[in-house]
C-alpha atoms as a PDB file:
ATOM      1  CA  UNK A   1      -9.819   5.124   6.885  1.00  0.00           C
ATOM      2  CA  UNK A   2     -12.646   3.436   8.936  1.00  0.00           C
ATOM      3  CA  UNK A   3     -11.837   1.210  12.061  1.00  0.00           C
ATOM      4  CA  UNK A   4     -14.273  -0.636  14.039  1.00  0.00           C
ATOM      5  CA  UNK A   5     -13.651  -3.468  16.519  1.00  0.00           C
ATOM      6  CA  UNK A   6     -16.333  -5.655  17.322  1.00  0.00           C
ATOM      7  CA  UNK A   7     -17.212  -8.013  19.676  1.00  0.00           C
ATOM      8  CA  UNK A   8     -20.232 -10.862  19.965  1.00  0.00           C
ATOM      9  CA  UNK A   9     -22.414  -8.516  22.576  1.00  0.00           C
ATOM     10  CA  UNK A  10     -21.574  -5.337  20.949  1.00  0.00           C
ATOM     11  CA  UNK A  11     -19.718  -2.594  18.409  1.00  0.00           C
ATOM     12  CA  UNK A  12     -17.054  -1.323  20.800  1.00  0.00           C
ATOM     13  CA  UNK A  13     -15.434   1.232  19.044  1.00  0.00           C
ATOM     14  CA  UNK A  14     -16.095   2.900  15.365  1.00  0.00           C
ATOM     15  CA  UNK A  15     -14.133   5.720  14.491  1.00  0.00           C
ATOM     16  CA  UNK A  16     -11.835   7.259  11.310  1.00  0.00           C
ATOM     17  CA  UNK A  17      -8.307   6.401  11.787  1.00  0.00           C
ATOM     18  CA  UNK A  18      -5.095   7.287  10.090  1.00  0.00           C
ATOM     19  CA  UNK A  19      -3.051   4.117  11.513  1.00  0.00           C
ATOM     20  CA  UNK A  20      -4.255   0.922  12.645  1.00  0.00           C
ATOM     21  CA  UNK A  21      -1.617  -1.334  14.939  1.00  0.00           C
ATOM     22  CA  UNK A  22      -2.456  -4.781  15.106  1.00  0.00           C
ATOM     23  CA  UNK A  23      -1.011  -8.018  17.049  1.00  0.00           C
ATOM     24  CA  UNK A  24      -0.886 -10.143  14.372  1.00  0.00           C
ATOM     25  CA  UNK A  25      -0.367 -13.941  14.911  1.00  0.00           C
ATOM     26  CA  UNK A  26       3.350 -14.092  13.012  1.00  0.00           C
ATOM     27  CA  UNK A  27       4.413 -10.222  14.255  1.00  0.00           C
ATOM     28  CA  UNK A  28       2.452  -7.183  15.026  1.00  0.00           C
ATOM     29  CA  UNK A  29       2.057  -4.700  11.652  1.00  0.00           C
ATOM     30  CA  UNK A  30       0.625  -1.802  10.960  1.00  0.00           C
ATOM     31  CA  UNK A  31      -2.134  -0.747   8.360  1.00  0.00           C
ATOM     32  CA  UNK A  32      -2.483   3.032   6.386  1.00  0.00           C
ATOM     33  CA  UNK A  33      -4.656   4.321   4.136  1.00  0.00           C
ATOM     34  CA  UNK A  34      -4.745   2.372   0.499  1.00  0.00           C
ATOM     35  CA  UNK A  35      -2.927  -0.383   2.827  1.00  0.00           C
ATOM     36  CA  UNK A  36      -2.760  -4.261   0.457  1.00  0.00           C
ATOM     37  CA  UNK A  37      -6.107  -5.911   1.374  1.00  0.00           C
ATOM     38  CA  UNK A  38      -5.275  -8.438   4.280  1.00  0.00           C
ATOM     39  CA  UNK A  39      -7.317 -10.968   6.490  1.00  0.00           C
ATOM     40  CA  UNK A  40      -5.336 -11.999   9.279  1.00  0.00           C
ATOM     41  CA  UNK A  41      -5.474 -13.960  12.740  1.00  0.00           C
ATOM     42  CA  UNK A  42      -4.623 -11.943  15.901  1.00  0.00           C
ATOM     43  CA  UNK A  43      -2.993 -12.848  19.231  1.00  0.00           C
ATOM     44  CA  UNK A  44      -5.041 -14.628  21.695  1.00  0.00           C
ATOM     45  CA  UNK A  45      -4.105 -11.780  24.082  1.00  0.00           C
ATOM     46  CA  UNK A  46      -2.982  -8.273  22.889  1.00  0.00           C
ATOM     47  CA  UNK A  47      -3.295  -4.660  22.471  1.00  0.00           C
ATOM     48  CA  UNK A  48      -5.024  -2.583  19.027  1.00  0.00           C
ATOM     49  CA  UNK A  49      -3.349   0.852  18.784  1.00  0.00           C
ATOM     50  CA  UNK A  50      -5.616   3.261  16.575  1.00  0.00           C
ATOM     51  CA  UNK A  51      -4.140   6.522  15.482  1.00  0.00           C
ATOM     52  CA  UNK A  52      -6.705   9.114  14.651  1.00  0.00           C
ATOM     53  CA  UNK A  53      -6.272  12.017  12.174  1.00  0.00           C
ATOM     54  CA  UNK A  54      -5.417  14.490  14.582  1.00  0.00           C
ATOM     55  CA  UNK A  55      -2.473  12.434  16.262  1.00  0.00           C
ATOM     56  CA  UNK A  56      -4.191  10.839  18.942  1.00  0.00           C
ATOM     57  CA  UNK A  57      -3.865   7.268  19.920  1.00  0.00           C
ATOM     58  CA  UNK A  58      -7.161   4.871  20.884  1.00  0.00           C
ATOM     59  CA  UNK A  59      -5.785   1.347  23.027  1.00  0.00           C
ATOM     60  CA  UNK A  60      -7.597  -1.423  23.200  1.00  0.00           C
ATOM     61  CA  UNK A  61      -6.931  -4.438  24.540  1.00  0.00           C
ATOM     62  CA  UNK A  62      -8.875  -8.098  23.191  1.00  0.00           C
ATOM     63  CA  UNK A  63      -8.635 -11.107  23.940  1.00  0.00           C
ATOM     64  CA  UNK A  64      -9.678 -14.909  22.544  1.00  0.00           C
ATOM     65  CA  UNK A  65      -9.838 -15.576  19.383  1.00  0.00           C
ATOM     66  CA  UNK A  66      -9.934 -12.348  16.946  1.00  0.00           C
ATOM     67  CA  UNK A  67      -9.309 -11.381  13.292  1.00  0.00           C
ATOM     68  CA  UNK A  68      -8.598  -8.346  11.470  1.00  0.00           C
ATOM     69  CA  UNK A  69      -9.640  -7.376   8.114  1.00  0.00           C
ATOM     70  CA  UNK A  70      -8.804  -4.530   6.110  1.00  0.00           C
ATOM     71  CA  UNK A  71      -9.679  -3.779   2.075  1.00  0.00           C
ATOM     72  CA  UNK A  72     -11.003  -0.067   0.876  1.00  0.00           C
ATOM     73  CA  UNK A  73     -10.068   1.599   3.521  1.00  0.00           C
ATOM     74  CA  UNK A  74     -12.339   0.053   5.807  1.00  0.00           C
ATOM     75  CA  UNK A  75     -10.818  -2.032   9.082  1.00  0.00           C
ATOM     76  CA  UNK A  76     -12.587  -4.492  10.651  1.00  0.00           C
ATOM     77  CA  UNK A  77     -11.555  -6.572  13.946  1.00  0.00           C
ATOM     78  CA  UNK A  78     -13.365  -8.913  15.371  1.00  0.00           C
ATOM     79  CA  UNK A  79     -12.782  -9.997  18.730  1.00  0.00           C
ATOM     80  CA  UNK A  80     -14.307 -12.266  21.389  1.00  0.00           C
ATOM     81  CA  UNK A  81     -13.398  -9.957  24.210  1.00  0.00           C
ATOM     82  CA  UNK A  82     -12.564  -6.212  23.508  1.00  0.00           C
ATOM     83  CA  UNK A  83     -11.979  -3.149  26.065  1.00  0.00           C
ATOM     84  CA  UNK A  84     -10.755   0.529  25.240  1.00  0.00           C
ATOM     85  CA  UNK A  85      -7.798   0.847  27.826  1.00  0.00           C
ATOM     86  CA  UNK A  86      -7.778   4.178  29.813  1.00  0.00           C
ATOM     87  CA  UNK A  87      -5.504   7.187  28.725  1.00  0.00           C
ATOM     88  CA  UNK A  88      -2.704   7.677  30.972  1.00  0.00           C
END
């Protein structure tokens, strides 16, 4: 599936994904392919964890008021502040 996370100055991040983890406003859940089409409100404060095809995992942390949305494979978060957090 698609992910991309954007914020007002820019697209941060657009990549193909096989797991999107969100912090979702009730409790964090995740999102597959052919996932239930969902709109939902994020945490004010809180970390994205993308999982990419080939097992590797994309962080990034936002912050303010976000939203995720996710229908046809396609998700979309957008974010009013947005960094990719460094590997370790």
């Amino acid at each position: 599936m698609q992910v991309s996370i954007v914020t007002p100055e820019r697209t941060l991040l657009c990549c193909e994904a096989s797991q999107v983890l969100v912090p979702g406003t009730k409790s964090p859940f995740a999102m597959l392919e052919q996932h239930q089409a969902i709109i939902s409100s994020l945490l004010p404060k809180g970390e994205v964890v993308i999982t990419k095809p080939d097992g590797s995992l994309v962080r990034v942390a936002i912050a303010g008021n976000s939203i995720v949305e996710q229908h046809d494979n396609v998700v979309s978060i957008l974010a009013t502040q947005a960094s990719v957090v460094p590997a370790e």
